[in-house]
C-alpha atoms as a PDB file:
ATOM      1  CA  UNK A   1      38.852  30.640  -8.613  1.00  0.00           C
ATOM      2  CA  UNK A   2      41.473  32.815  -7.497  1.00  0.00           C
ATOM      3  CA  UNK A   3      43.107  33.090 -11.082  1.00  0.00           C
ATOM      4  CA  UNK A   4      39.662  33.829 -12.849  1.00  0.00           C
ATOM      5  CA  UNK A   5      39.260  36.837 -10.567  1.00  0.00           C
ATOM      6  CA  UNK A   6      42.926  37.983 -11.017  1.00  0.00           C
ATOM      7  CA  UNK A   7      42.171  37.664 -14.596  1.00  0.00           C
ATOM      8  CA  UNK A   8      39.066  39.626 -14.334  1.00  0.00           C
ATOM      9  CA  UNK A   9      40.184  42.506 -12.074  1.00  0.00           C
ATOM     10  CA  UNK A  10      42.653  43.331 -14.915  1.00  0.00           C
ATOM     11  CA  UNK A  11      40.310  42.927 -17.021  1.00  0.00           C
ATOM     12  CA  UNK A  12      38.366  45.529 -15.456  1.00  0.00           C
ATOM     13  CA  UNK A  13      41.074  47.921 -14.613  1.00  0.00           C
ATOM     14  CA  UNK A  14      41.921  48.061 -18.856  1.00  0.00           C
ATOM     15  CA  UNK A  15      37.561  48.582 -19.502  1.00  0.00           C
ATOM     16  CA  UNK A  16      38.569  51.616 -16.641  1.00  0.00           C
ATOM     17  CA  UNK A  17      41.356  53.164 -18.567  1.00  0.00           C
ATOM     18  CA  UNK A  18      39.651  52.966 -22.158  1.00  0.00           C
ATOM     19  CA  UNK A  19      36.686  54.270 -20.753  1.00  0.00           C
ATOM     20  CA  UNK A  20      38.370  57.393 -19.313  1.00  0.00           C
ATOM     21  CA  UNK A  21      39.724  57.348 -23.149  1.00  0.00           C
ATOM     22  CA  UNK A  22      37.317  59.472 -25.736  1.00  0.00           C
ATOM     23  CA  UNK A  23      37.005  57.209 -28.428  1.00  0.00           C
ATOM     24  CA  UNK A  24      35.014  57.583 -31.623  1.00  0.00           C
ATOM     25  CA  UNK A  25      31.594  55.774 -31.863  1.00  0.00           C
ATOM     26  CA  UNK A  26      32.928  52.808 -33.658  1.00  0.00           C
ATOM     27  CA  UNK A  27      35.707  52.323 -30.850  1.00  0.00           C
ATOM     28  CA  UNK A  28      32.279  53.214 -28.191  1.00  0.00           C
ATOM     29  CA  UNK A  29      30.603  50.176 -29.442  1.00  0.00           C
ATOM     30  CA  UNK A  30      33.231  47.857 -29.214  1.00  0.00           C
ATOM     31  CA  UNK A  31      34.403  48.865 -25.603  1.00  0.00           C
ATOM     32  CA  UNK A  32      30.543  48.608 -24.740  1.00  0.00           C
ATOM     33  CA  UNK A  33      30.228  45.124 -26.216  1.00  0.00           C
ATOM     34  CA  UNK A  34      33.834  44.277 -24.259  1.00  0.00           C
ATOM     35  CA  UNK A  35      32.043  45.537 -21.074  1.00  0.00           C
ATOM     36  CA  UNK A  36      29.157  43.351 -21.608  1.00  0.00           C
ATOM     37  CA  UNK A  37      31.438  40.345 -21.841  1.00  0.00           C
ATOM     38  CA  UNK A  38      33.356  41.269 -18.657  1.00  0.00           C
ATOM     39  CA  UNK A  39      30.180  42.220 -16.636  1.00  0.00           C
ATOM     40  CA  UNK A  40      28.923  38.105 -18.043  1.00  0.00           C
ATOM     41  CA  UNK A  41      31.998  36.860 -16.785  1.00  0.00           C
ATOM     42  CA  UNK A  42      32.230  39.110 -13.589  1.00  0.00           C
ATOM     43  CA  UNK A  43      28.084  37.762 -12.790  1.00  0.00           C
ATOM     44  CA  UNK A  44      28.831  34.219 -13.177  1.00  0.00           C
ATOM     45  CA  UNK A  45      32.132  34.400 -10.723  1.00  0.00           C
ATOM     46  CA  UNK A  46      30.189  36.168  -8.458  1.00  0.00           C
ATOM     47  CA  UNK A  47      27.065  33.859  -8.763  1.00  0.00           C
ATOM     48  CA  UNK A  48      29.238  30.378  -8.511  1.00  0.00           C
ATOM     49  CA  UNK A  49      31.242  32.386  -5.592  1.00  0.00           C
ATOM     50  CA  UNK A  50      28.552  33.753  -4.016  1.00  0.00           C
ATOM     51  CA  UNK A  51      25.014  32.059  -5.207  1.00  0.00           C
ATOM     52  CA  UNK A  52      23.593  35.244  -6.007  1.00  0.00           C
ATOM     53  CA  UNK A  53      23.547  37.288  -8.914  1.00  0.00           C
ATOM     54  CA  UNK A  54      25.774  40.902  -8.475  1.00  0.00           C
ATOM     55  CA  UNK A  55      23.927  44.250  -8.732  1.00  0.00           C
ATOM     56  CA  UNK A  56      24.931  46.736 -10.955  1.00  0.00           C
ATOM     57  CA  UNK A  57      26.908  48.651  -8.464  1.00  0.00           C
ATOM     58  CA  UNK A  58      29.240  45.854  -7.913  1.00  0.00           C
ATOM     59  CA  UNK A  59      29.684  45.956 -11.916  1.00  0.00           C
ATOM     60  CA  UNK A  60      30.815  49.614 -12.618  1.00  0.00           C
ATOM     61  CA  UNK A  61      32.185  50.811 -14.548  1.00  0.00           C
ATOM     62  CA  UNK A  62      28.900  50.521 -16.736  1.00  0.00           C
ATOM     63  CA  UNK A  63      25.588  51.865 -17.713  1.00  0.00           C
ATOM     64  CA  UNK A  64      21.645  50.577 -17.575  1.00  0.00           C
ATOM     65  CA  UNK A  65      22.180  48.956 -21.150  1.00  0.00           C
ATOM     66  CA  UNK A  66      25.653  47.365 -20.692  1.00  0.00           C
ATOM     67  CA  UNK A  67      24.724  46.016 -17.533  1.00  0.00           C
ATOM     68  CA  UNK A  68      20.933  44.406 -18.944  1.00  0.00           C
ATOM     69  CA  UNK A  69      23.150  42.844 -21.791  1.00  0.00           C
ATOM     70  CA  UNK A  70      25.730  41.380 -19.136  1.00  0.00           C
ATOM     71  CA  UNK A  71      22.847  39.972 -17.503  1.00  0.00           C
ATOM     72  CA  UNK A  72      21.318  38.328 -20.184  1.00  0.00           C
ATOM     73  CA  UNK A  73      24.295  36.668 -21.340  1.00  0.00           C
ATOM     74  CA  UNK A  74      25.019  35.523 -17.680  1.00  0.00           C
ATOM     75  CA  UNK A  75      21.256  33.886 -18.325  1.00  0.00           C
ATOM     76  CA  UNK A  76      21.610  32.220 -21.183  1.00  0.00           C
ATOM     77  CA  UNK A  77      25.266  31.177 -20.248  1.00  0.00           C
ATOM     78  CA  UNK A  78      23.681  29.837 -16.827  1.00  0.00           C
ATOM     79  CA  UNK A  79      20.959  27.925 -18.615  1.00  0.00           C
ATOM     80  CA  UNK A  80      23.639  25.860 -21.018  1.00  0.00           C
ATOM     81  CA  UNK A  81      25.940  25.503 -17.541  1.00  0.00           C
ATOM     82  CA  UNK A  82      22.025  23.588 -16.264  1.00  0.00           C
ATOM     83  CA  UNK A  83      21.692  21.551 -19.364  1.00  0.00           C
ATOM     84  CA  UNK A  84      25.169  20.747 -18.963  1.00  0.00           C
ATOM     85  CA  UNK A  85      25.171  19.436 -15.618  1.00  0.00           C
ATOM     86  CA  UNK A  86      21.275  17.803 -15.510  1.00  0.00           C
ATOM     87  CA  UNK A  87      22.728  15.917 -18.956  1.00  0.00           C
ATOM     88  CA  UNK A  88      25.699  14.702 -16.546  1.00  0.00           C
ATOM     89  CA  UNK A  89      23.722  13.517 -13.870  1.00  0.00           C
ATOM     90  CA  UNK A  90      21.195  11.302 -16.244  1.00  0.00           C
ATOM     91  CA  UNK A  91      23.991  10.401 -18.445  1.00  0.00           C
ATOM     92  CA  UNK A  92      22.329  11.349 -21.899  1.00  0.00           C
END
């Protein structure tokens, strides 16, 4: 897991230098839709580190909206990792 949170924190570092960027409103959407992937990814490390899911302080730099979105990805990504594994265990 090591690797997947090297990966991330570099991840996170480049979000922390476009965001200090001013950026036209087409550049501002896709930086906010990169965020919302990273803040997915960041949520299910932490969850599958931690068992817990991470509050939006531990997922800055972001706002209300980019964090909600990372959130419900990290749901619906959570609920195929469930299907995944219960369809393991009863070998459909």
């Amino acid at each position: 897991m090591n690797n997947v949170k090297d990966l991330i924190d570099e991840s996170v570092k480049v979000l922390e230098d476009l965001h200090s960027e001013t950026l036209d409103d087409d550049h501002n959407g896709r930086l906010a839709t990169c965020k919302e992937r990273i803040i997915e990814l960041r949520l299910l490390h932490h969850f599958f580190t931690c068992g817990k899911l991470a509050n939006k302080q531990a997922m800055q730099p972001c706002n209300d909206e980019e964090y909600l979105a990372g959130v419900l990805d990290f749901a619906q990504e959570l609920s195929r990792y469930s299907i995944i594994k219960a369809s393991e265990v009863f070998n459909y």
